[in-house]
N, C-alpha and C. Protein backbone atom coordinates (compact mmCIF):
# COMPACT_ATOMS: atom_id res chain seq x y z
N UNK A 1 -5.36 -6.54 11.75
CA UNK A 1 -5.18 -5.44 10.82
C UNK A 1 -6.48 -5.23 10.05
N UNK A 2 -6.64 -3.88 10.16
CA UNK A 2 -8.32 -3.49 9.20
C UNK A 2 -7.68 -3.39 7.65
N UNK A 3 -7.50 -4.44 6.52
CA UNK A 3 -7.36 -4.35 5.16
C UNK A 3 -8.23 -3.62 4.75
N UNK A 4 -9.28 -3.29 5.05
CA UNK A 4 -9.58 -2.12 4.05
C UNK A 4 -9.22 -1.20 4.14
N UNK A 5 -9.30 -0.44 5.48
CA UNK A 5 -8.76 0.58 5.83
C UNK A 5 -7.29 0.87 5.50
N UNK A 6 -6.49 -0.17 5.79
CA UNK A 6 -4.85 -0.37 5.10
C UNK A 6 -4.64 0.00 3.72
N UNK A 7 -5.79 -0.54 2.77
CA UNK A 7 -5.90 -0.46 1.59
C UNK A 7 -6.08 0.74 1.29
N UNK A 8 -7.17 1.52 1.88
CA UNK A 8 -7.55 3.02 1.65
C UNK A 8 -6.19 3.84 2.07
N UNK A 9 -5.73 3.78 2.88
CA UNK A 9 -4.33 4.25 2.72
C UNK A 9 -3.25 4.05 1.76
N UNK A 10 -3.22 3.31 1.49
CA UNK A 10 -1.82 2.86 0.07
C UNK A 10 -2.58 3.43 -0.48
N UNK A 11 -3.92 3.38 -1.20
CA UNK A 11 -4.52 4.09 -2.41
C UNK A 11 -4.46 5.25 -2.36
N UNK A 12 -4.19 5.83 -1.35
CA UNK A 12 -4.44 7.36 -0.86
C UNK A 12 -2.71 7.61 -1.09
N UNK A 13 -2.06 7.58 -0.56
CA UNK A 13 -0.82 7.92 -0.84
C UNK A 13 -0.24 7.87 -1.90
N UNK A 14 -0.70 6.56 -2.55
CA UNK A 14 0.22 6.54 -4.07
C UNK A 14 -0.55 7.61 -5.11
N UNK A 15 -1.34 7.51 -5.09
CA UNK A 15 -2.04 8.74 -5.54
C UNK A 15 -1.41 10.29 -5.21
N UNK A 16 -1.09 10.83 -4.29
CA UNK A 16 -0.73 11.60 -3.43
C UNK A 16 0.55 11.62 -3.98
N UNK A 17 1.33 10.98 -4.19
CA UNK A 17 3.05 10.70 -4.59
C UNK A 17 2.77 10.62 -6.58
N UNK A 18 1.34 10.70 -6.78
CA UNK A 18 1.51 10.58 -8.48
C UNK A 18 1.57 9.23 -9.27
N UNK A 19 1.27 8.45 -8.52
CA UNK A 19 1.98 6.69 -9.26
C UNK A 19 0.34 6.29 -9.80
N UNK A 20 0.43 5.72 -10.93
CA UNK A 20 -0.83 5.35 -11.15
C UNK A 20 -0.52 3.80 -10.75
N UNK A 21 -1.88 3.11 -10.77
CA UNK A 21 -1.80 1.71 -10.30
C UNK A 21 -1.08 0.16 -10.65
N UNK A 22 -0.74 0.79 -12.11
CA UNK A 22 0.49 -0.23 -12.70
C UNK A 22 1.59 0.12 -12.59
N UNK A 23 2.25 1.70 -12.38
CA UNK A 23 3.15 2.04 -12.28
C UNK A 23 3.99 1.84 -10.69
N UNK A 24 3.05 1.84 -9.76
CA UNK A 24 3.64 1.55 -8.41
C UNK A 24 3.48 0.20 -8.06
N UNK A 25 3.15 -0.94 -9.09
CA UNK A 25 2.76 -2.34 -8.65
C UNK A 25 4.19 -2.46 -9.19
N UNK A 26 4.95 -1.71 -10.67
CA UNK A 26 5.89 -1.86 -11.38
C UNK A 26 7.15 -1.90 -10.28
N UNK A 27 6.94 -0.39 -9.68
CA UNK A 27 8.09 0.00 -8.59
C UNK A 27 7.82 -1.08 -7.48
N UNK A 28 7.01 -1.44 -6.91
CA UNK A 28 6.87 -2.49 -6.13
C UNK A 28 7.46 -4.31 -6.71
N UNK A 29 7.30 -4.38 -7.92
CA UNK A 29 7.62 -5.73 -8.25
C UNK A 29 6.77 -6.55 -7.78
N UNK A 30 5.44 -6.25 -7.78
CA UNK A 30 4.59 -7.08 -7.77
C UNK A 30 3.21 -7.16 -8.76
N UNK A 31 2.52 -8.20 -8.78
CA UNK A 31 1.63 -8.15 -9.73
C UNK A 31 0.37 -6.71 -9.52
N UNK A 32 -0.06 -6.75 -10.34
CA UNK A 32 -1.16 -5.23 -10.57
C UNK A 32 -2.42 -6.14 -9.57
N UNK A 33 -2.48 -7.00 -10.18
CA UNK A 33 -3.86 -7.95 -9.25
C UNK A 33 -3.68 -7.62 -7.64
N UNK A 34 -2.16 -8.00 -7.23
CA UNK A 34 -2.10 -8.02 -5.63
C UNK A 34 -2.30 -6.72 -5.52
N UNK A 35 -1.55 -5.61 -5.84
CA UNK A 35 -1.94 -4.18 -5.50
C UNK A 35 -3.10 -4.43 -5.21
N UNK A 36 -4.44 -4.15 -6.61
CA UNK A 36 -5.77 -3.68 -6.72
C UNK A 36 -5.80 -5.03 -5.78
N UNK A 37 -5.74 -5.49 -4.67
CA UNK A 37 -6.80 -6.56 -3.97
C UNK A 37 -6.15 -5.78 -2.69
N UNK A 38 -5.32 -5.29 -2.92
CA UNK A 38 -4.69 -4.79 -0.83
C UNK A 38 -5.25 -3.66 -1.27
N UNK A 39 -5.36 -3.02 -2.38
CA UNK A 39 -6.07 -1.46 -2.14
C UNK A 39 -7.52 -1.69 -2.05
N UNK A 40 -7.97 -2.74 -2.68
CA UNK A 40 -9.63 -2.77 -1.90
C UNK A 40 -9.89 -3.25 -0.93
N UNK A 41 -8.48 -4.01 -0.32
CA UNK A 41 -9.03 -4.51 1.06
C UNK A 41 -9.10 -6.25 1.32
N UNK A 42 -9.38 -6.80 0.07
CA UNK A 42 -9.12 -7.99 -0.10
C UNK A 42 -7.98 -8.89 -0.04
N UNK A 43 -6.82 -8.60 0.29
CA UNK A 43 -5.85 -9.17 0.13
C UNK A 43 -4.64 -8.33 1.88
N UNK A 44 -4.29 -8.75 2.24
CA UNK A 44 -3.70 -8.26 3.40
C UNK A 44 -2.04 -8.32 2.75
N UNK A 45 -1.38 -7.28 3.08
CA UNK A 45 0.03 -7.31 2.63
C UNK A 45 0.72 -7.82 3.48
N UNK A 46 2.09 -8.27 3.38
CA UNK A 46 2.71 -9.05 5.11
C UNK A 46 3.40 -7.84 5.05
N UNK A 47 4.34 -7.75 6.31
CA UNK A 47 4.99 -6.99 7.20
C UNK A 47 6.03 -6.53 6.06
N UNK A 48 6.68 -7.22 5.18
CA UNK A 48 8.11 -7.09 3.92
C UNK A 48 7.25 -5.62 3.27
N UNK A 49 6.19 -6.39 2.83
CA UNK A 49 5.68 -5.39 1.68
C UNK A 49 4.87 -3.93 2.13
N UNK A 50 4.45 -4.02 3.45
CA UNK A 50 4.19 -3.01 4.00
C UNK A 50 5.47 -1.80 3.68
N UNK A 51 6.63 -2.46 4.92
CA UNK A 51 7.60 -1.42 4.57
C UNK A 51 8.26 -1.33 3.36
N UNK A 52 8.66 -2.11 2.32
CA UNK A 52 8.76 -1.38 1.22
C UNK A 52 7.68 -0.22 0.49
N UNK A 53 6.36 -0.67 1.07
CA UNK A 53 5.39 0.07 0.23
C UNK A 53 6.09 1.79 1.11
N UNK A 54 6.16 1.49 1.98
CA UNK A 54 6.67 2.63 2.81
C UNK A 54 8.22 3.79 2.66
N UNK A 55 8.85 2.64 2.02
CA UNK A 55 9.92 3.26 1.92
C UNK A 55 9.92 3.94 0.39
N UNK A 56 9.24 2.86 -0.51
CA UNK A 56 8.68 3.60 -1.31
C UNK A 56 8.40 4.96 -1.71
N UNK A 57 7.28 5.23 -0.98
CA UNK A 57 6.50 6.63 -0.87
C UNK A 57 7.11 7.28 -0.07
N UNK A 58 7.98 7.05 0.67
CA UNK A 58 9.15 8.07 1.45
C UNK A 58 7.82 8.53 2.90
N UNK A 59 7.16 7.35 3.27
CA UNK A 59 6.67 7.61 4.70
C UNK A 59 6.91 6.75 5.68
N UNK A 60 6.56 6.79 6.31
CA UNK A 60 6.36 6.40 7.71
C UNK A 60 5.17 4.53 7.64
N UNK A 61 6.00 4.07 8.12
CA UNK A 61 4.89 2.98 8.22
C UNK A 61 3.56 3.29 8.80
N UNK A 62 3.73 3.95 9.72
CA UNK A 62 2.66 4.42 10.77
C UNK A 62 1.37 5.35 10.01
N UNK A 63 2.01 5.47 8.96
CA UNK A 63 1.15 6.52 8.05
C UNK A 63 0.33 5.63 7.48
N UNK A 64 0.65 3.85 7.17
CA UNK A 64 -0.17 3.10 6.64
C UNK A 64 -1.18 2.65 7.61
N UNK A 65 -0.10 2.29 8.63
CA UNK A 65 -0.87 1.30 9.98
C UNK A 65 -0.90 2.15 11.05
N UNK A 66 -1.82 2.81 11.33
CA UNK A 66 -1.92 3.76 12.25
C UNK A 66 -1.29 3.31 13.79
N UNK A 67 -0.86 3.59 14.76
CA UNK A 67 -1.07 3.07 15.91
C UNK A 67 -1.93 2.55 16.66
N UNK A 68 -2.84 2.63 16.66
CA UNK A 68 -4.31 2.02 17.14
C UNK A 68 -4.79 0.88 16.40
N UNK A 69 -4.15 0.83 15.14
CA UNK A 69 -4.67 -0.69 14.73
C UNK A 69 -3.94 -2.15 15.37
């Protein structure tokens, strides 16, 4: 999995959906640190938190993790 690129997507969407970066770590139930480290790329999310991040924002997993990755 390309984490940065993964990252540039969640950042891109939650943005896109309006959530600022404490507010969707809030809806997520996770710390603000892990967000800001999977949105820069530093931190890889597992498979759980992917699709919640997904169901979340009302997309498509595929919208995070492209097919080709």
């Amino acid at each position: 999995m390309d984490t940065a690129r993964v990252g540039r997507r969640i950042k891109a969407f939650r943005k896109l959906k309006g959530y600022t970066q404490a507010e969707f770590a809030r809806v997520l139930d996770i710390p603000l640190s892990v967000l800001g480290g999977m949105e820069r790329g530093t931190r890889e999310p597992s498979n759980e938190l992917i699709q919640k991040i997904a169901e979340t924002l009302t997309i498509d997993v595929k919208e995070i993790i492209p097919k080709d990755e």
